[in-house]
N, C-alpha and C. Protein backbone atom coordinates (compact mmCIF):
# COMPACT_ATOMS: atom_id res chain seq x y z
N UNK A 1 107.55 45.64 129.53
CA UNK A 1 108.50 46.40 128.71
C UNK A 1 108.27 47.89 128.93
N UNK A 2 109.14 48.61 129.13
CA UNK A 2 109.19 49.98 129.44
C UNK A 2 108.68 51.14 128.03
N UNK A 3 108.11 51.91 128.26
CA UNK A 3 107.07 52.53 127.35
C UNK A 3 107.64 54.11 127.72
N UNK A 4 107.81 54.34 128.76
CA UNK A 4 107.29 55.88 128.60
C UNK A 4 108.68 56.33 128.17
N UNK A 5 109.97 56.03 127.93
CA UNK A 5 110.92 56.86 127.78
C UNK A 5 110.51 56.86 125.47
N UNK A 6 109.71 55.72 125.25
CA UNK A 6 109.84 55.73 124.00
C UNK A 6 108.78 56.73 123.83
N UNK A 7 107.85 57.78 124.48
CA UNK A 7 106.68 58.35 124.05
C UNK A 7 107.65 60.06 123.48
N UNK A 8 108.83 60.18 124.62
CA UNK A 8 109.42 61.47 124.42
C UNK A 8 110.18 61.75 123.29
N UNK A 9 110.71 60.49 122.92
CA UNK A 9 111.32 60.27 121.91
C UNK A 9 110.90 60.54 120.26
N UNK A 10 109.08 59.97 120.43
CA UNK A 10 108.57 60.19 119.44
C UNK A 10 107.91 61.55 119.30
N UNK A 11 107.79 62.32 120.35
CA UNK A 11 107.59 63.57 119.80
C UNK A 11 108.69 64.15 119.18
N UNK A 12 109.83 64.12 119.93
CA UNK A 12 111.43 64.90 119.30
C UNK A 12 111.11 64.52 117.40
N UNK A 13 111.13 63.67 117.42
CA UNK A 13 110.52 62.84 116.29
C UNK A 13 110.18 63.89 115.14
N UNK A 14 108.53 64.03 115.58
CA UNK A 14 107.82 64.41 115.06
C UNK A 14 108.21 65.80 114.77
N UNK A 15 108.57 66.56 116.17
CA UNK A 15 109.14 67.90 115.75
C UNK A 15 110.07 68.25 114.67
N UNK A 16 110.94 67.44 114.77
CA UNK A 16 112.21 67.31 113.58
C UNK A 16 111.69 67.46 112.48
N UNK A 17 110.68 66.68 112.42
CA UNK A 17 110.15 66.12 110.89
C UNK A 17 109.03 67.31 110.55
N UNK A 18 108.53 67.86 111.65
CA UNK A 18 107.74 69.42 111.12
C UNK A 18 108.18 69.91 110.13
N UNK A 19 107.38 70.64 109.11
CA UNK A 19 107.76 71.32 108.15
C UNK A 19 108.00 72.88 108.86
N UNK A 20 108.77 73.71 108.14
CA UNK A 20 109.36 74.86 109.08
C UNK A 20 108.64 76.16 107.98
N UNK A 21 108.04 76.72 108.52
CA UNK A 21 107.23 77.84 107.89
C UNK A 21 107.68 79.19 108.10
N UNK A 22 107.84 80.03 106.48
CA UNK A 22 108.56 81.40 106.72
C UNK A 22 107.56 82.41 107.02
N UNK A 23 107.77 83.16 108.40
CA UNK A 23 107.42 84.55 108.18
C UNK A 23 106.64 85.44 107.84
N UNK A 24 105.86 85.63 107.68
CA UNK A 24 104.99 86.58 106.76
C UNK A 24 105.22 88.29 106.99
N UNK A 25 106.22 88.76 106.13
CA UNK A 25 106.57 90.42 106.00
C UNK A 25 105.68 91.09 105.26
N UNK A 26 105.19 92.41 105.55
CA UNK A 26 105.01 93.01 104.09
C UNK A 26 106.11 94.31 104.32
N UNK A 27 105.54 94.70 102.85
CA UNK A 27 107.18 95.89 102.25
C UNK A 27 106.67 96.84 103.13
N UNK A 28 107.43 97.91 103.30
CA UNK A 28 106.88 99.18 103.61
C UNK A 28 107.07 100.31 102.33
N UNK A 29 106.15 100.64 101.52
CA UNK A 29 106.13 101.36 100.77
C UNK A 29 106.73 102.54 100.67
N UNK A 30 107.07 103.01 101.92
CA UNK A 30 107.62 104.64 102.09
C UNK A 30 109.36 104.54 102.32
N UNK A 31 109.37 103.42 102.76
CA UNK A 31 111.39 102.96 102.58
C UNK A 31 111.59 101.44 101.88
N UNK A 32 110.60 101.76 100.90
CA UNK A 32 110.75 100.86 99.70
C UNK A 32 111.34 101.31 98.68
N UNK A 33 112.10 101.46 98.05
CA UNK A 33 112.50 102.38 96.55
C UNK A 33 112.97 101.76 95.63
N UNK A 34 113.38 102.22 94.50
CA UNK A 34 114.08 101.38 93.03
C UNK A 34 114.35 102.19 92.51
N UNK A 35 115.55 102.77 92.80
CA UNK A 35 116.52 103.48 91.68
C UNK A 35 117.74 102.77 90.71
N UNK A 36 116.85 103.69 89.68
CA UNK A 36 117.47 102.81 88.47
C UNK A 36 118.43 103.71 87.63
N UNK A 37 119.26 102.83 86.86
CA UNK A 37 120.50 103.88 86.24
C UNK A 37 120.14 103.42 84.77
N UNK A 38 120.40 104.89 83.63
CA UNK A 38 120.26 104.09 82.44
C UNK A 38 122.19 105.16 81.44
N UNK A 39 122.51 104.43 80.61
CA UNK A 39 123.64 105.79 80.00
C UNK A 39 122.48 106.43 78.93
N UNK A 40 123.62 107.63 78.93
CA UNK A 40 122.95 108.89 78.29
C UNK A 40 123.95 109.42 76.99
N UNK A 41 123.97 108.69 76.20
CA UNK A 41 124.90 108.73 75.38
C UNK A 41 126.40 108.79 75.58
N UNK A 42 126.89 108.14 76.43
CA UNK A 42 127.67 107.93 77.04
C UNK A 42 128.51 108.59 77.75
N UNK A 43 127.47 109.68 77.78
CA UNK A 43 128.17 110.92 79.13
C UNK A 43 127.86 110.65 80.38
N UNK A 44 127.24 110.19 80.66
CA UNK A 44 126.91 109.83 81.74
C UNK A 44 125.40 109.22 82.33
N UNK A 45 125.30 108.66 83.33
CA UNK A 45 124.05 107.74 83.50
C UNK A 45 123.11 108.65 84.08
N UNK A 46 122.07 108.51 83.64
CA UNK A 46 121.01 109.17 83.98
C UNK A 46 120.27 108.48 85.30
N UNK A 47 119.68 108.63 86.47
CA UNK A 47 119.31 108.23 87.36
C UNK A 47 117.85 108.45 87.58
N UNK A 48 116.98 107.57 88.56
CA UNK A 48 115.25 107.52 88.30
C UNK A 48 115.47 106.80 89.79
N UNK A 49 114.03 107.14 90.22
CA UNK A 49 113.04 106.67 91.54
C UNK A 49 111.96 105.69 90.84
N UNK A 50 111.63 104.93 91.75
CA UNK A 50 110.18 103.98 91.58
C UNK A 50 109.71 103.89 92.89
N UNK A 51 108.08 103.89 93.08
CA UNK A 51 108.34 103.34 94.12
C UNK A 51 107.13 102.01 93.83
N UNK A 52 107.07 101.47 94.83
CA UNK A 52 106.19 99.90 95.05
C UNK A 52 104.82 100.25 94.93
N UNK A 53 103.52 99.74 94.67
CA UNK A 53 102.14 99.64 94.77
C UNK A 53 101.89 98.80 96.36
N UNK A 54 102.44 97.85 96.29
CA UNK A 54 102.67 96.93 97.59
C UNK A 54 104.09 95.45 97.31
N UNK A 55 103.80 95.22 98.25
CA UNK A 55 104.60 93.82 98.23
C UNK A 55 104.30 92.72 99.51
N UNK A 56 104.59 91.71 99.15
CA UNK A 56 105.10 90.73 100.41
C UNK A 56 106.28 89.90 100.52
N UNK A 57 106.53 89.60 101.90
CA UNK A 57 107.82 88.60 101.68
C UNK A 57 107.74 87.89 102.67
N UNK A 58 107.97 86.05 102.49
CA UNK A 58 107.80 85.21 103.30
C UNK A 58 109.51 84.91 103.40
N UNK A 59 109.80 85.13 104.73
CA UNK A 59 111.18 85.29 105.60
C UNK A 59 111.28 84.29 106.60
N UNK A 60 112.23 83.36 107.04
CA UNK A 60 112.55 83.04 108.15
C UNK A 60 114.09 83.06 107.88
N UNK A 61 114.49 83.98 108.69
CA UNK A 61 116.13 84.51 108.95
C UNK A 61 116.69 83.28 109.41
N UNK A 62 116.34 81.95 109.83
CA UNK A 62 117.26 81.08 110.31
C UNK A 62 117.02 79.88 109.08
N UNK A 63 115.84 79.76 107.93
CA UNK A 63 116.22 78.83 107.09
C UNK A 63 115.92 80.39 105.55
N UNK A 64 116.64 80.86 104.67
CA UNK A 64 116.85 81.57 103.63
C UNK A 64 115.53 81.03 102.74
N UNK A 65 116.18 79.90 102.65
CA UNK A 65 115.56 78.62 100.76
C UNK A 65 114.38 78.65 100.91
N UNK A 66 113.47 78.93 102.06
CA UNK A 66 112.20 79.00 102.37
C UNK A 66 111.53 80.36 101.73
N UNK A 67 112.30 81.22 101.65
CA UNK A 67 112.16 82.90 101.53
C UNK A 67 110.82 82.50 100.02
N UNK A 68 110.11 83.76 99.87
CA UNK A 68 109.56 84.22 98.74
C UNK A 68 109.07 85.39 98.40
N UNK A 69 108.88 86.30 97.53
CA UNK A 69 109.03 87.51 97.30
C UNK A 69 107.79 87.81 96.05
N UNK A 70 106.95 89.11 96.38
CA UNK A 70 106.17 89.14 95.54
C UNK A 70 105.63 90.62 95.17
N UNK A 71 106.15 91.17 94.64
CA UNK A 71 106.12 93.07 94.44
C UNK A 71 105.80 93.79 93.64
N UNK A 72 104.73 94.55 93.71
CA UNK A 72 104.57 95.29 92.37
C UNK A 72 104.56 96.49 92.83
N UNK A 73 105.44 97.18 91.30
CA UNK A 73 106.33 98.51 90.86
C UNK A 73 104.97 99.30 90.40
N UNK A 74 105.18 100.42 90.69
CA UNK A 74 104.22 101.12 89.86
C UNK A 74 104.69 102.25 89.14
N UNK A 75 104.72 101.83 87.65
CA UNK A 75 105.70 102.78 87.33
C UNK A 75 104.93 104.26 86.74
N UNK A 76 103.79 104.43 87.49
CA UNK A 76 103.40 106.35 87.16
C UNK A 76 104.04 106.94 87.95
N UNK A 77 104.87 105.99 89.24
CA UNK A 77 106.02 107.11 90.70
C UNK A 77 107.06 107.54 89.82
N UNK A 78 107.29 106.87 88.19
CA UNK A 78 108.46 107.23 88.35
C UNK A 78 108.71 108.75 88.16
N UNK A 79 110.30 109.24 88.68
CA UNK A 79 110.81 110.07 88.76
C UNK A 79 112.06 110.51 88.54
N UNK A 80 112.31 111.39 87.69
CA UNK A 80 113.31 111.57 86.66
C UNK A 80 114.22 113.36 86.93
N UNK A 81 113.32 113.72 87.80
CA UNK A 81 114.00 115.26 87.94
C UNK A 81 113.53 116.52 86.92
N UNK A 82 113.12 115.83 85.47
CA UNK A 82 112.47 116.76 84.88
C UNK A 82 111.16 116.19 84.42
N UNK A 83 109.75 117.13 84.15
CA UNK A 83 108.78 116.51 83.93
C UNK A 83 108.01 116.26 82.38
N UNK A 84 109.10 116.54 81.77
CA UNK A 84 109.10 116.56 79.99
C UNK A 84 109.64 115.34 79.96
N UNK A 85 110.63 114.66 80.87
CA UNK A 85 111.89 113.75 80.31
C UNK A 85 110.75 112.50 81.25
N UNK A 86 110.21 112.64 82.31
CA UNK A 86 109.29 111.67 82.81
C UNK A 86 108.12 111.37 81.83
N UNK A 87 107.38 112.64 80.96
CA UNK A 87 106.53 111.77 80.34
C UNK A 87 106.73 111.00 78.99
N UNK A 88 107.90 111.64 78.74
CA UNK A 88 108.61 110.72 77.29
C UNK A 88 108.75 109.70 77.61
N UNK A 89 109.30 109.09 78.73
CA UNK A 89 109.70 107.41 79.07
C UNK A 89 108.12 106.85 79.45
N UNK A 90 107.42 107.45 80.14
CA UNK A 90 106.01 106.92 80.37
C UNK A 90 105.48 106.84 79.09
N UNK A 91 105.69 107.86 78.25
CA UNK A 91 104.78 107.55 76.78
C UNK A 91 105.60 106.07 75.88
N UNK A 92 104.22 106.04 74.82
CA UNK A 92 105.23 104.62 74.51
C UNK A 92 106.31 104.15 73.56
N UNK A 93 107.07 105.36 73.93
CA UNK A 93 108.07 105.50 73.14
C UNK A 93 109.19 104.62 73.98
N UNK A 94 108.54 104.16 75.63
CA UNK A 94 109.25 103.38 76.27
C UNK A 94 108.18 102.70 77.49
N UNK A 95 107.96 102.99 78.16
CA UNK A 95 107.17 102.47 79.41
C UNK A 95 105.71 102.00 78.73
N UNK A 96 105.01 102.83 78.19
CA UNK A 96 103.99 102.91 77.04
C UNK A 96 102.97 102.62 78.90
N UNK A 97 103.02 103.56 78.96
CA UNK A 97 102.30 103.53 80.82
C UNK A 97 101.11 103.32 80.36
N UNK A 98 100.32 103.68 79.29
CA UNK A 98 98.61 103.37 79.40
C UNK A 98 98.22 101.91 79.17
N UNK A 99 99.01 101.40 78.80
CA UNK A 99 98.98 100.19 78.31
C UNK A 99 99.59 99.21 79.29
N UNK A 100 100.50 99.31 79.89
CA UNK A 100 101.30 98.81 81.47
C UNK A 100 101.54 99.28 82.09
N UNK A 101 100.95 100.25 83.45
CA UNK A 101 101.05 100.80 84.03
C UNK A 101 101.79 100.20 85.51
N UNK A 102 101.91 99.35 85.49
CA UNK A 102 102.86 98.27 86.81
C UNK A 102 103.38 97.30 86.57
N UNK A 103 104.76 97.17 87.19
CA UNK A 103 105.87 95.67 86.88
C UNK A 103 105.66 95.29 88.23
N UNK A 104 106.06 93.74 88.12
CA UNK A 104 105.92 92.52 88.69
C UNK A 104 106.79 92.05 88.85
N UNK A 105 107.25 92.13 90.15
CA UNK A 105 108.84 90.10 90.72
C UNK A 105 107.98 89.51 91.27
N UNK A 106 108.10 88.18 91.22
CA UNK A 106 108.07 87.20 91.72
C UNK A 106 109.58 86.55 91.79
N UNK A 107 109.82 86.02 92.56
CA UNK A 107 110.80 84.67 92.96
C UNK A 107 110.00 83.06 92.67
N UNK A 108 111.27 82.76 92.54
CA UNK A 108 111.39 81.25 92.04
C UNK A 108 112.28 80.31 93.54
N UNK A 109 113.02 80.94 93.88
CA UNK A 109 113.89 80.46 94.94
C UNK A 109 115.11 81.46 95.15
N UNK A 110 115.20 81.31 96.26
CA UNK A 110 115.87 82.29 96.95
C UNK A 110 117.47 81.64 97.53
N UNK A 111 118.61 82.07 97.16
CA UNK A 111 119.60 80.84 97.40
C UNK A 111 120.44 81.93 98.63
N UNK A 112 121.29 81.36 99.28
CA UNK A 112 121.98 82.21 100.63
C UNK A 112 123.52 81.84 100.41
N UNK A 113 124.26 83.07 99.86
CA UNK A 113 125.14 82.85 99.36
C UNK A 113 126.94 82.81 100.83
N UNK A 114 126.11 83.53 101.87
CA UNK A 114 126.81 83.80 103.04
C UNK A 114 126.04 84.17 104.01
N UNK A 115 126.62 84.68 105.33
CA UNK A 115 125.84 84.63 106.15
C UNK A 115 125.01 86.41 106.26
N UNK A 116 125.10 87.07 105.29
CA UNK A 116 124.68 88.05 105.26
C UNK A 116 123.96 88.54 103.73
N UNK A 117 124.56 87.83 102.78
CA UNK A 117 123.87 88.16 101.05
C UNK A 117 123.46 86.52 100.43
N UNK A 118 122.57 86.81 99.72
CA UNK A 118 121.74 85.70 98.99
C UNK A 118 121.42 86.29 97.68
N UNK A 119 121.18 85.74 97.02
CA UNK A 119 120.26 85.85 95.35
C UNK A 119 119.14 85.20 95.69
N UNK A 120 118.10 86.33 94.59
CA UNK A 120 116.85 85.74 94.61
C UNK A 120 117.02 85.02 92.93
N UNK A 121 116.21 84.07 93.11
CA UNK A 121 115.98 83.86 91.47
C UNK A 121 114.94 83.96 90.41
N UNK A 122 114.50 85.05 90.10
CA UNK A 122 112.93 85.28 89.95
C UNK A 122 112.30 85.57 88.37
N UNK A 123 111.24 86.20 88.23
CA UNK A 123 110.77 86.30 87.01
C UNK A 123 110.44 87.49 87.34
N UNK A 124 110.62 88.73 86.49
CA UNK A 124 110.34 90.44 86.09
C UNK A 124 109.08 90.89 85.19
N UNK A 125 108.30 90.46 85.29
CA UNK A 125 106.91 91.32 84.31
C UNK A 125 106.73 92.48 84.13
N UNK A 126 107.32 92.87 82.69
CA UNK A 126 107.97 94.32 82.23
C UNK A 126 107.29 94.44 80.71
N UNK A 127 105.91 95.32 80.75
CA UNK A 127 105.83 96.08 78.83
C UNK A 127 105.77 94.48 78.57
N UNK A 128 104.75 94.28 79.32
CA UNK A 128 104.00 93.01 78.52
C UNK A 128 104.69 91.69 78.40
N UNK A 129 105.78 91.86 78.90
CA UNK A 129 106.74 90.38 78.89
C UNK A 129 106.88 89.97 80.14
N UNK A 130 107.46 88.68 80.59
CA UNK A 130 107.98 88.02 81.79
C UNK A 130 109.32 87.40 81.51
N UNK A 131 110.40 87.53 81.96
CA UNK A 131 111.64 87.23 81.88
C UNK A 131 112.27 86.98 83.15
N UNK A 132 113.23 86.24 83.10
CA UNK A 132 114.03 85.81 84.65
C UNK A 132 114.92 86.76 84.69
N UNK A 133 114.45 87.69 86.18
CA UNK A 133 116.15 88.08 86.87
C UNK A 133 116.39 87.82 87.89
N UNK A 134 117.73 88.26 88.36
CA UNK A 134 118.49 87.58 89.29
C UNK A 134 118.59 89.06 90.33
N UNK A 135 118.49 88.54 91.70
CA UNK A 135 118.45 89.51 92.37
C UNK A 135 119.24 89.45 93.30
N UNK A 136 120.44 90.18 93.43
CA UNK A 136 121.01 90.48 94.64
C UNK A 136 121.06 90.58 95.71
N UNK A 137 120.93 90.25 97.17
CA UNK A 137 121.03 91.29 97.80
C UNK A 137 121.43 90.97 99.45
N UNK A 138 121.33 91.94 100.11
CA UNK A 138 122.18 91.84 101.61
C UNK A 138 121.19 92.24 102.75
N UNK A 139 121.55 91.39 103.49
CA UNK A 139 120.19 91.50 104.52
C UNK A 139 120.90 92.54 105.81
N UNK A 140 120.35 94.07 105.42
CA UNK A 140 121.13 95.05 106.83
C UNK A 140 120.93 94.45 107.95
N UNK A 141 119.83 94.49 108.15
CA UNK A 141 119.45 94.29 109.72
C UNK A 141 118.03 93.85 109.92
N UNK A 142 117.76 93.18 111.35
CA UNK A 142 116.29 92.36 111.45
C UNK A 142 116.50 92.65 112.98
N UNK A 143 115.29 93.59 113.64
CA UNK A 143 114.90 93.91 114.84
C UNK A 143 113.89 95.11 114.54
N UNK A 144 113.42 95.59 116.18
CA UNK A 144 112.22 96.35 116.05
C UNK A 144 112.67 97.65 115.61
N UNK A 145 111.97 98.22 115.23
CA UNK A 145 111.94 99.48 114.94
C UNK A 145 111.57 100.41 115.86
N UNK A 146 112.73 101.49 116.80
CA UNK A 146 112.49 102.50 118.17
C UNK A 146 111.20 103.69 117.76
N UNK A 147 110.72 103.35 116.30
CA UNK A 147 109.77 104.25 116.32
C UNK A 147 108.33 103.78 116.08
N UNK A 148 108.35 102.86 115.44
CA UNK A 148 107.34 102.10 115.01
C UNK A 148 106.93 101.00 115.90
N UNK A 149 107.52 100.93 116.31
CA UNK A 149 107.51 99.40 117.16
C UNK A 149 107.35 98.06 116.99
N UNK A 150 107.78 97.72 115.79
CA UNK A 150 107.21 96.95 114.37
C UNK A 150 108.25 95.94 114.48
N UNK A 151 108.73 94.80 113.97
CA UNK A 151 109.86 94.09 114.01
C UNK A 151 110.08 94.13 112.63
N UNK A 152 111.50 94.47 112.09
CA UNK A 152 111.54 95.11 110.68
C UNK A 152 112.78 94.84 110.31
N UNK A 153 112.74 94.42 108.98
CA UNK A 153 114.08 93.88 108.32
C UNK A 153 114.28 94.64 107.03
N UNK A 154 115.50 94.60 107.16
CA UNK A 154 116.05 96.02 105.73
C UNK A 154 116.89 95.29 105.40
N UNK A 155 116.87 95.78 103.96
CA UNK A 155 117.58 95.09 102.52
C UNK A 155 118.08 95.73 101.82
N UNK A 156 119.30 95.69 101.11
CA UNK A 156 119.56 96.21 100.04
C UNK A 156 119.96 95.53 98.50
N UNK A 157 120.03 95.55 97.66
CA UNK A 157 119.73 94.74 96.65
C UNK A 157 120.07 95.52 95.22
N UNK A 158 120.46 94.68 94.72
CA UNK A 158 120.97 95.16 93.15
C UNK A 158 120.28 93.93 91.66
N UNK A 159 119.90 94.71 90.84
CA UNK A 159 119.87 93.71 89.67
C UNK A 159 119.78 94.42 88.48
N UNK A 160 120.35 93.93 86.97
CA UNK A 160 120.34 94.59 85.59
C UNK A 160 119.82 93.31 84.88
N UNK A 161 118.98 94.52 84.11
CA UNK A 161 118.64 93.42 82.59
C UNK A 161 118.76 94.55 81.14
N UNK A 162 118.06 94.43 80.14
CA UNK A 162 118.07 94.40 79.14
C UNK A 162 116.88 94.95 78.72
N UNK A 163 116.54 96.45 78.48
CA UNK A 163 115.42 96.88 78.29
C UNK A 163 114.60 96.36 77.24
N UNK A 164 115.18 95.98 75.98
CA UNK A 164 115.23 95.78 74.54
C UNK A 164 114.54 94.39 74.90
N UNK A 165 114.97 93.64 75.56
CA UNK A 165 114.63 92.27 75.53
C UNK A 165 112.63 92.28 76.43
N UNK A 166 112.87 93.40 76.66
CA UNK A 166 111.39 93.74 77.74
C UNK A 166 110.44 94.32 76.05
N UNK A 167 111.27 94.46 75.00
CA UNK A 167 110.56 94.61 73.84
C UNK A 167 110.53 96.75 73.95
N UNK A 168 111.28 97.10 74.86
CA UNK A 168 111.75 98.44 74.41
C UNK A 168 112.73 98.60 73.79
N UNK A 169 112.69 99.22 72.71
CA UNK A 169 113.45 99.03 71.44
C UNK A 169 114.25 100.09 70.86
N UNK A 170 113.71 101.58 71.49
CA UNK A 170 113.61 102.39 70.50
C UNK A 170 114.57 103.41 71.12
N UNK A 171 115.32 104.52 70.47
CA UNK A 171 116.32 105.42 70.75
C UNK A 171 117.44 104.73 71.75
N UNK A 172 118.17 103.26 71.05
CA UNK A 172 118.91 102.86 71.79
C UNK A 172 120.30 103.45 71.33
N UNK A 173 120.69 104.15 70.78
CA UNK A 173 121.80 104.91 70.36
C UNK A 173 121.67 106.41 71.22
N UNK A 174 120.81 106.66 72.03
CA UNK A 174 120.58 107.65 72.90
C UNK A 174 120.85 107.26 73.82
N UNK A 175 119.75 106.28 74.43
CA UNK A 175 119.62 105.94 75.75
C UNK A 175 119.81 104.33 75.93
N UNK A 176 120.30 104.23 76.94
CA UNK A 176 121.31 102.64 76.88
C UNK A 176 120.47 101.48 76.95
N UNK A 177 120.66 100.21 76.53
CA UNK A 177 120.26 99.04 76.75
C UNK A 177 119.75 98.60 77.95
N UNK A 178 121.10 98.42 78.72
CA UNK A 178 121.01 98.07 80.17
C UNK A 178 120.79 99.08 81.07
N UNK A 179 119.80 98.23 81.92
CA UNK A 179 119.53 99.20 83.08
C UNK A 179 119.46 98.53 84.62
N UNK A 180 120.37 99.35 84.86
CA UNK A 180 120.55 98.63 86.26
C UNK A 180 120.05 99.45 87.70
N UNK A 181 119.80 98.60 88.22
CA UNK A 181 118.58 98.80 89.38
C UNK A 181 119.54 98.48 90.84
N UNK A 182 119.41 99.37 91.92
CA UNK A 182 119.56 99.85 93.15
C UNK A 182 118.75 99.70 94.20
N UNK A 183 118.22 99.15 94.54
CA UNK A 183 117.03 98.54 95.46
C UNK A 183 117.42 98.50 97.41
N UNK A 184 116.10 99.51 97.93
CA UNK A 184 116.59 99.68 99.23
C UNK A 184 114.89 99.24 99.60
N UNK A 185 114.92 98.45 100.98
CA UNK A 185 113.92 97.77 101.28
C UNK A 185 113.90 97.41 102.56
N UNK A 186 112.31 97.83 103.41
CA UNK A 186 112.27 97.82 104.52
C UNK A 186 111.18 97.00 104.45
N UNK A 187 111.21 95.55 105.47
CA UNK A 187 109.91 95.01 105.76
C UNK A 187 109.35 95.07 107.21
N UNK A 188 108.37 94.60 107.38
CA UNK A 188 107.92 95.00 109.06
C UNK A 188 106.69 93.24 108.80
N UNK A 189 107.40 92.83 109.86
CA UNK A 189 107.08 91.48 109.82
C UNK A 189 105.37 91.52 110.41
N UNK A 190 104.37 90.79 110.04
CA UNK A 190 102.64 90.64 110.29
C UNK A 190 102.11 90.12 108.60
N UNK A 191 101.15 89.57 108.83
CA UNK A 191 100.21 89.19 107.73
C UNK A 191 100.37 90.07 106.47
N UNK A 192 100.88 89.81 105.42
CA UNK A 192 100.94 90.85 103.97
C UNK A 192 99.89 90.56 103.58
N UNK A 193 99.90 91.81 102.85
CA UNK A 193 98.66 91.57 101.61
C UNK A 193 98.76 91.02 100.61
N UNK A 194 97.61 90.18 100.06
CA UNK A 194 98.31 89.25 98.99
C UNK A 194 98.45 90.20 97.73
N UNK A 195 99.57 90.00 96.87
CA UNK A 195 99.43 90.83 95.70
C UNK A 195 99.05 90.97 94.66
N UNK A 196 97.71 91.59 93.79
CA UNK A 196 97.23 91.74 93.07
C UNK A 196 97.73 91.42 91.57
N UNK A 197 97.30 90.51 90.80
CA UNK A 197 97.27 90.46 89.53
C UNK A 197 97.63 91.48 88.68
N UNK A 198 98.48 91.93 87.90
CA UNK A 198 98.44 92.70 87.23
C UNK A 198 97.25 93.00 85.81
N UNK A 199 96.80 94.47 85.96
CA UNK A 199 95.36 94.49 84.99
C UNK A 199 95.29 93.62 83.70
N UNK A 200 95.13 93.45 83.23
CA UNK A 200 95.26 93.24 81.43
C UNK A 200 95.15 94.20 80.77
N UNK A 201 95.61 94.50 79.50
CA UNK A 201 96.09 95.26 78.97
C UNK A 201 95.24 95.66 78.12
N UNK A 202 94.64 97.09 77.74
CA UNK A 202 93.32 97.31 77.06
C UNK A 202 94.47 97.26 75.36
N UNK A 203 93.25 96.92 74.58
CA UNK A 203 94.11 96.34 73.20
C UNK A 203 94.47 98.20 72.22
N UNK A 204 93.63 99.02 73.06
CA UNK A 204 93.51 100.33 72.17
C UNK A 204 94.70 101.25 72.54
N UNK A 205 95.38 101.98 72.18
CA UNK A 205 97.06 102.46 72.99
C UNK A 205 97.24 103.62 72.00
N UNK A 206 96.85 104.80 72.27
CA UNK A 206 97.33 105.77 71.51
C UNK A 206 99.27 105.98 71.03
N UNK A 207 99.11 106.17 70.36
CA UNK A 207 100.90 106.36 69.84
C UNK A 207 101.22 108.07 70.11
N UNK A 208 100.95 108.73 71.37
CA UNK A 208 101.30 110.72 71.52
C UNK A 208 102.48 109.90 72.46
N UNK A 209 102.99 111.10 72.47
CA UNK A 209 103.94 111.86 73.69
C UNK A 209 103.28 111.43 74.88
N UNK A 210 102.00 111.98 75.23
CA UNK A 210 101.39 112.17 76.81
C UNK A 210 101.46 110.91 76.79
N UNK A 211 101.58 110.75 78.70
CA UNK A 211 101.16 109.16 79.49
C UNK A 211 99.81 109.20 79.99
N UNK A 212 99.01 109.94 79.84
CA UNK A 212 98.19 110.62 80.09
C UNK A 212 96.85 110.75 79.11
């Protein structure tokens, strides 16, 4: 009985049946950003910078659902244009920065809505809470970089939640509820760093102005 055409067969086999492994990106911190919009008594929206501590992202551009995402914000970058109006939101009259000094995404699953934008589906660790958001976003482009020489994928991305529900509460007749987020993101594909735990939270929290 003939044998060898059944040996080729069972590798095809086996290959099929491989599990398919994403990618390993990390962020690039310096064309990483998070600008965020908040209203200003309804004259108009006030605008802010963040930038990342680090991140990673497990990518394979030909299966999405595989994707996973893992980033922490550090919010002492933020930046507001004036430096009275930056340490009021750092103090804990909102950010309460001594006490949480960095937010957290994680993803849950990552869905591919076309052949260019997907939602992430994730959880936000914000001022001591964890809540699900939903993340937007559109994949620019995936090739090397003519300066870096890096193989690098850029993103852009949108998501809003609900400050109040993050347990910031306070001068919401000033400054708005919702805040919605603008997200521009460059990865450069090699081994990420895994991302750090966020500290725990010392129980002592002065109630001043300063973040500081």
């Amino acid at each position: 009985m003939p044998t060898r055409p059944f040996l080729p067969l069972c590798l095809i086999a086996l290959a099929a049946a491989a599990p398919l492994h994403a990618e390993s990106w990390k962020l690039d911190p310096l064309h990483t950003q998070v600008r965020f919009g908040v209203d200003h008594l309804g004259f108009s929206r006030t605008m802010g910078l963040l930038s990342i501590a680090q991140g990673s992202l497990q990518f394979d551009p030909e299966h999405w659902d595989q994707a996973s995402l893992d980033v922490t914000i550090e919010l002492g970058s933020l930046w507001l244009g004036d430096a009275k109006w930056q340490d009021t939101v750092k103090s804990w009259q909102f950010l309460q920065l001594k006490k949480w000094p960095q937010a957290r995404y994680v993803s849950r699953s990552v869905e591919k809505t076309d052949a260019q934008n997907g939602v992430i589906h994730g959880d936000l660790t914000l001022h001591g809470k964890t809540l699900p958001v939903d993340v937007a976003f559109h994949l620019n482009k995936i090739g090397n970089d003519a300066y870096t020489f890096k193989h690098t994928a850029g993103f852009a991305a949108t998501a809003s939640f609900k400050r109040s529900a993050f347990g910031m509460n306070k001068l919401l007749s000033a400054v708005g509820d919702e805040i919605t987020l603008d997200i521009s993101v460059e990865a450069q594909r090699g081994t990420a760093t895994p991302t750090q735990a966020a500290p725990t939270p010392s129980d002592n929290e002065d109630h001043d102005d300063s973040a500081q």
